[in-house]
Structure formats: C-alpha cells, structure tokens
Protein backbone atom coordinates (compact mmCIF):
# COMPACT_ATOMS: atom_id res chain seq x y z
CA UNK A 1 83.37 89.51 98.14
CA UNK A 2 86.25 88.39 96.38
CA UNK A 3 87.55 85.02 95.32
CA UNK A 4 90.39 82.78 95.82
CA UNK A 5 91.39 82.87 92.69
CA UNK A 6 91.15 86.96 92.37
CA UNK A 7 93.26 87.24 95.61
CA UNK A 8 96.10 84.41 94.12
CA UNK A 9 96.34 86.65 90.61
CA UNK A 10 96.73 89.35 93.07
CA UNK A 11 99.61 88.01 94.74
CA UNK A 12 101.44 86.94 91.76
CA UNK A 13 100.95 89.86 89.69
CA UNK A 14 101.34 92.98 91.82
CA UNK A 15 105.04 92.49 92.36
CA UNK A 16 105.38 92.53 88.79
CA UNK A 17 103.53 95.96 88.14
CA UNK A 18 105.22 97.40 91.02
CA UNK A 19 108.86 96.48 89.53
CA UNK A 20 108.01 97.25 85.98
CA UNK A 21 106.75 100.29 87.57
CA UNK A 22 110.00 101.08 89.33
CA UNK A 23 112.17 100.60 86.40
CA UNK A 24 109.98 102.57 83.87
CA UNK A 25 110.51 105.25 86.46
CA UNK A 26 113.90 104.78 86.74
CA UNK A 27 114.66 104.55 83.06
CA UNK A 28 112.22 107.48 82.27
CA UNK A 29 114.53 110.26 83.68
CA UNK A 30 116.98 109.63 80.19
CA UNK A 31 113.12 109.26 78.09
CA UNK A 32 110.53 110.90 78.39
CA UNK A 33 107.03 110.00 80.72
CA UNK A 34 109.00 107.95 83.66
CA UNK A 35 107.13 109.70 86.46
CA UNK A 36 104.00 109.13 85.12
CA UNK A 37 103.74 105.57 84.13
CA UNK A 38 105.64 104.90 87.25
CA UNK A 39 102.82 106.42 89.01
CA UNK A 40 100.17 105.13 86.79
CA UNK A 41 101.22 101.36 87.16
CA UNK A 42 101.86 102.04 91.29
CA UNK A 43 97.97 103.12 91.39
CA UNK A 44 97.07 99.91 89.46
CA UNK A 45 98.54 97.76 91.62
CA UNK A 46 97.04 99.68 94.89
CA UNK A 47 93.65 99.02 92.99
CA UNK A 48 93.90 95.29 92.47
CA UNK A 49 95.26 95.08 95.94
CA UNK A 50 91.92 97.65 97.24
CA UNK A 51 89.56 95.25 94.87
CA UNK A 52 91.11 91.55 95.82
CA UNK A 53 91.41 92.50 99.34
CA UNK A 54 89.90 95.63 100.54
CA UNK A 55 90.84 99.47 102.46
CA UNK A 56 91.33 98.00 105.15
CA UNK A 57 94.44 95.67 103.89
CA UNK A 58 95.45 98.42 101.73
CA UNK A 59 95.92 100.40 104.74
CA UNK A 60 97.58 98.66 107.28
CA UNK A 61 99.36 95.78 105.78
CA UNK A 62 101.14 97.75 102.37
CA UNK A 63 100.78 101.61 103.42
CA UNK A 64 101.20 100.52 107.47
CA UNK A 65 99.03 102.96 108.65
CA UNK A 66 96.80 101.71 111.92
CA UNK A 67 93.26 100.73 111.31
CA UNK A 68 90.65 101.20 113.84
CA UNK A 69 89.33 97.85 115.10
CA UNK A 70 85.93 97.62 113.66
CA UNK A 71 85.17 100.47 112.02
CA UNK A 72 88.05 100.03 109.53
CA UNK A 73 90.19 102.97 107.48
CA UNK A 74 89.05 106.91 108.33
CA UNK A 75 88.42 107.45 104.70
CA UNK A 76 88.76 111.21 105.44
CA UNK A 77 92.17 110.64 107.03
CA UNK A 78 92.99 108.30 103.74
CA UNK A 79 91.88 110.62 100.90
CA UNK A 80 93.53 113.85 103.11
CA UNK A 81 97.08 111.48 102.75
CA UNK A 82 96.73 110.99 99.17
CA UNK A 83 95.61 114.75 98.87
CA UNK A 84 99.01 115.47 100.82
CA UNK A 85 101.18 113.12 98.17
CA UNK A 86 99.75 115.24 95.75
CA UNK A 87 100.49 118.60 97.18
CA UNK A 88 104.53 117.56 98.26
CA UNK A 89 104.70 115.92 94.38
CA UNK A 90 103.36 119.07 93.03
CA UNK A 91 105.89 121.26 95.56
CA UNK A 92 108.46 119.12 94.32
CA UNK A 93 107.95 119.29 90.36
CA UNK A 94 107.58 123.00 90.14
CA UNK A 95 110.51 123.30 92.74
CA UNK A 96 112.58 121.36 90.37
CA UNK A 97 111.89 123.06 87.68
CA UNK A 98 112.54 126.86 89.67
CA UNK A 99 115.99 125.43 90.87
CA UNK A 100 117.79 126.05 87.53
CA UNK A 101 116.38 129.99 87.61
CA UNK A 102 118.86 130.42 90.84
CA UNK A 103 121.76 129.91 88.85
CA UNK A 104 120.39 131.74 85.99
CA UNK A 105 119.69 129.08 83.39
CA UNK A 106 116.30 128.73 81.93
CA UNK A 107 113.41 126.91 83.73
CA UNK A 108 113.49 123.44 83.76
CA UNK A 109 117.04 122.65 82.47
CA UNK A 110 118.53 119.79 83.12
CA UNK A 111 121.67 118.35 84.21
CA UNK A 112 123.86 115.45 84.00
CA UNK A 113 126.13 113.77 86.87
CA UNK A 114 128.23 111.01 86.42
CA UNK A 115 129.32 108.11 89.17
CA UNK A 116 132.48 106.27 88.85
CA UNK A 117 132.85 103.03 90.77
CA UNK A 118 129.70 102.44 92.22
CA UNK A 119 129.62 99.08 93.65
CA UNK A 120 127.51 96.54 91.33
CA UNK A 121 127.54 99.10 88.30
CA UNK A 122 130.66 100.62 87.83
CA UNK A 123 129.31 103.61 86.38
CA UNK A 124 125.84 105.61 87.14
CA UNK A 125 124.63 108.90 85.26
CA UNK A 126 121.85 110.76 87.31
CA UNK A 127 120.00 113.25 85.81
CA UNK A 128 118.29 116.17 87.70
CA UNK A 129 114.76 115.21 85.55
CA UNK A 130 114.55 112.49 87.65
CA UNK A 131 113.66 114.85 90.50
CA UNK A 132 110.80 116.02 88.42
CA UNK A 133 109.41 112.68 87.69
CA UNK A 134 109.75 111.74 90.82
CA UNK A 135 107.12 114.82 91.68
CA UNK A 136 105.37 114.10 88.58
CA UNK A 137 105.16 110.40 90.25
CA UNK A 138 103.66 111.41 93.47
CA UNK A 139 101.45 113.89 91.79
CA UNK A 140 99.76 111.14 89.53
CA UNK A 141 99.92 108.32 92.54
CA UNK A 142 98.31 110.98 94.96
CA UNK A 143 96.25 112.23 92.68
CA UNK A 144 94.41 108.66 91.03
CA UNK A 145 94.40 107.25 94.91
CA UNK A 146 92.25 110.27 95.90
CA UNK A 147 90.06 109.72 92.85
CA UNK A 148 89.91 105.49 93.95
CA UNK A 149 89.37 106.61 96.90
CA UNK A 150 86.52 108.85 96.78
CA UNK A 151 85.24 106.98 93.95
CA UNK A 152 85.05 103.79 95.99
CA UNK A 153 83.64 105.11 98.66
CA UNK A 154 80.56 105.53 96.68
C-alpha cells in the first residue's frame, strides 16, 4: 500500500521525467545516446507510476488498455505488449541502419535534412539517426517494462 504522500511526488514528478525524457530524445539524434536515455527515463516514470499506484492504473488510465473488472491486468497479455515494443523497436533499428545499403552507402550512414519556415521555429534539421533512436527507444522501453513486469509479478 502506498501513501499519500508517494502518490503526490508521483504526480508532480512524472511529467518532468517524461519531458526531460522527450527532449533528451529529441536532442540525442545530433549527440550521441538519445534513444536510450529517452527510453530509460520513460521506464522510470512507468515504475513510479506501477509503485505509487499499481498495474492496474498503469494499464488503463496512461497505456488505455481495458482492465478486467476484478481480476485486474492479464499480465501475460501485458509482458507479450512490451515483448512486441521490443520486437517493432528492434525491426526498426536494424531497418534503419539496412536502408542506407539500398542506395549503396555503408550501413548505418546518416543523413541530414533541412526545414525552412516551419511555423514556431523557422528552421528544423532532421537527421535520419533519429529513426534509429527512436528503435533504440522502444527497444530499451519494451525491453525494461518486460523485465518490471515479470519482475513484479514475483
């Protein structure tokens, strides 16, 4: 059982991990390991959430999956969802990294598009890496979520 005060901190400070987390991952496709501190801050906040206010909030009030009444979360059904994050992450990492072989560059090279007058910014440079964190981010959220999972179900 957790306390008031455990479930407050958890309110206040997941937001912040989860946008810290979104702009290391969004500032790690020009530096290297965006993906996965992205991913490993996501997975702390989905733990503080699973230890201040269980699965079964986890489940259907942040991931919006339905909850049987009573029995709470399938964790078979959970852990085979964080199992399939894992697999599409890992499908999309090594896919972005075969994508430069079609056009006969070297594996894993990297390229560089600029955006003029984007509304807000002005200018916006997108680099192809971030496709591979973005695998490399649902490979290590997928991945640690099984592992909570399973662990916790201990």
């Amino acid at each position: 059982m957790t306390t008031v005060i455990m479930r407050t901190t958890a309110r206040a400070i997941v937001p912040i991990i989860l946008v810290v987390a979104i702009s290391l991952f969004f500032e790690g496709h020009n530096l290297p390991g965006g993906g996965f501190i992205g991913g490993v801050l996501t997975v702390t906040a989905f733990a503080i959430i699973y230890m201040a206010f269980g699965l079964d909030f986890l489940e259907r009030g942040i991931l919006g999956r339905d909850v049987d009444p009573g029995k709470g979360p399938s964790r078979d059904r959970v852990v085979v969802a964080y199992r399939r994050l894992f697999a599409y992450g890992f499908a999309i990492a090594v896919g972005s990294g075969l994508v430069p072989l079609l056009f006969g560059r070297p594996f894993l090279t990297q390229t560089y598009e600029s955006l003029e007058g984007v509304p807000i910014y002005g200018y916006l440079g997108i680099a192809s890496a971030l496709v591979f964190d973005f695998g490399v981010y649902c490979v290590v959220v997928g991945g640690l979520l099984t592992i909570l999972s399973v662990v916790g179900a201990e």
